[in-house]
N, C-alpha and C. Protein backbone atom coordinates (compact mmCIF):
# COMPACT_ATOMS: atom_id res chain seq x y z
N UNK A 1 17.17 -20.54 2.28
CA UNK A 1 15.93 -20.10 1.62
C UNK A 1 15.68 -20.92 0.35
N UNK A 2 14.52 -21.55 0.30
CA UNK A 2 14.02 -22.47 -0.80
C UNK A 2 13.14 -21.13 -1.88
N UNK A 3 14.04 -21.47 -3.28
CA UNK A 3 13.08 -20.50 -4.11
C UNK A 3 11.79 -21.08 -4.50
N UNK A 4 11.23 -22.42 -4.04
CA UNK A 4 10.41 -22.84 -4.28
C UNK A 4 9.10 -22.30 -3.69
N UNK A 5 9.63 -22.07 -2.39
CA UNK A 5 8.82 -21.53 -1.78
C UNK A 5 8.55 -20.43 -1.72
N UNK A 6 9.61 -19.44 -2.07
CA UNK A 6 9.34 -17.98 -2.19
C UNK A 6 8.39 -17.28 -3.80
N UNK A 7 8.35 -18.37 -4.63
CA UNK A 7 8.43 -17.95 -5.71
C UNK A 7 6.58 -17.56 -6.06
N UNK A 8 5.83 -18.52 -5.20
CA UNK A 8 4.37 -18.79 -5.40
C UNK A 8 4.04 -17.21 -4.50
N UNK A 9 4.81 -16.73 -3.56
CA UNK A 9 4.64 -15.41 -2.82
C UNK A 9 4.91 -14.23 -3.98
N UNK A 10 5.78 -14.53 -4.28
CA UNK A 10 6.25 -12.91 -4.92
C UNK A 10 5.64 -13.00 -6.48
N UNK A 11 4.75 -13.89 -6.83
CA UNK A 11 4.07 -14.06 -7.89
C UNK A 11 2.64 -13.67 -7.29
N UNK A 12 2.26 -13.83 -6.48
CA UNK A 12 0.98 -13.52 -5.71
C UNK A 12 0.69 -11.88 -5.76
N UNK A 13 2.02 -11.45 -5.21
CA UNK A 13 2.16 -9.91 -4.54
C UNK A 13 2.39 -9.35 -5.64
N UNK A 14 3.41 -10.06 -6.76
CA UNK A 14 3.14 -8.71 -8.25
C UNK A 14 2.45 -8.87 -8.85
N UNK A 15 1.11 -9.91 -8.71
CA UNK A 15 -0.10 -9.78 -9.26
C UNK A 15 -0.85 -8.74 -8.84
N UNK A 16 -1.07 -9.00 -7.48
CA UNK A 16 -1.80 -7.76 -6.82
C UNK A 16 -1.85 -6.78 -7.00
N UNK A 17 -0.22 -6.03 -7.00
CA UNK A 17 0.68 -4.81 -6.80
C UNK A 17 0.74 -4.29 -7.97
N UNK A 18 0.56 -5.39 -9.35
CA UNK A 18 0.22 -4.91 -10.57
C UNK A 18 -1.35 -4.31 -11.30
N UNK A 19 -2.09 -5.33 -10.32
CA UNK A 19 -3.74 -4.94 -10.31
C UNK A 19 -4.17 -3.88 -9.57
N UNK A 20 -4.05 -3.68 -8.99
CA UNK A 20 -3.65 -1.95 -7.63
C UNK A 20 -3.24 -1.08 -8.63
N UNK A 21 -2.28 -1.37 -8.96
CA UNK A 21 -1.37 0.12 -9.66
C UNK A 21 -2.37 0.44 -10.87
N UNK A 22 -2.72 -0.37 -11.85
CA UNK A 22 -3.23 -0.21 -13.35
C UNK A 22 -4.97 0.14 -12.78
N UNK A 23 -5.42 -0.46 -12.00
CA UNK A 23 -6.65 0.32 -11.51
C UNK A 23 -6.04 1.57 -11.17
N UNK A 24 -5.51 1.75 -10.01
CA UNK A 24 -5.42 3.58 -9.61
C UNK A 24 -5.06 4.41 -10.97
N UNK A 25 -4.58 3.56 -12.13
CA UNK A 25 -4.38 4.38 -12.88
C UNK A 25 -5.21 5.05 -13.63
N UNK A 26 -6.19 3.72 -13.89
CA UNK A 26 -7.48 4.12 -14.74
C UNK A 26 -8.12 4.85 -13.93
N UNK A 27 -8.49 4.81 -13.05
CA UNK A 27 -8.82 5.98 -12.01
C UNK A 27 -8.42 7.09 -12.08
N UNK A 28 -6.81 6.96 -12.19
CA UNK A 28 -6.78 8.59 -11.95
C UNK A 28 -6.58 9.41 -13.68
N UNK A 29 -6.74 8.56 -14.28
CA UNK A 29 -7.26 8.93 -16.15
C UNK A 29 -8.38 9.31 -16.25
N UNK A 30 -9.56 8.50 -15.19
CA UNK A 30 -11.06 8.89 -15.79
C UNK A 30 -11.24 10.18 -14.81
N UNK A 31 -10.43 10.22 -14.25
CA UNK A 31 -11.04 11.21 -13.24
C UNK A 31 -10.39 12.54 -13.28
């Protein structure tokens, strides 16, 4: 396993997984 290659993935997915979470949050604050 090349971390080169894994690294551009799991930077992708805790972007996401971080943008998901902090929206549902504000969501579930305003609501």
């Amino acid at each position: 396993m090349t971390t080169a290659a894994l690294t551009p993935e799991m930077a992708a997915l805790g972007i996401a997984i971080g943008l998901f979470f902090s929206l549902l949050c504000y969501l579930t604050t305003n609501l």
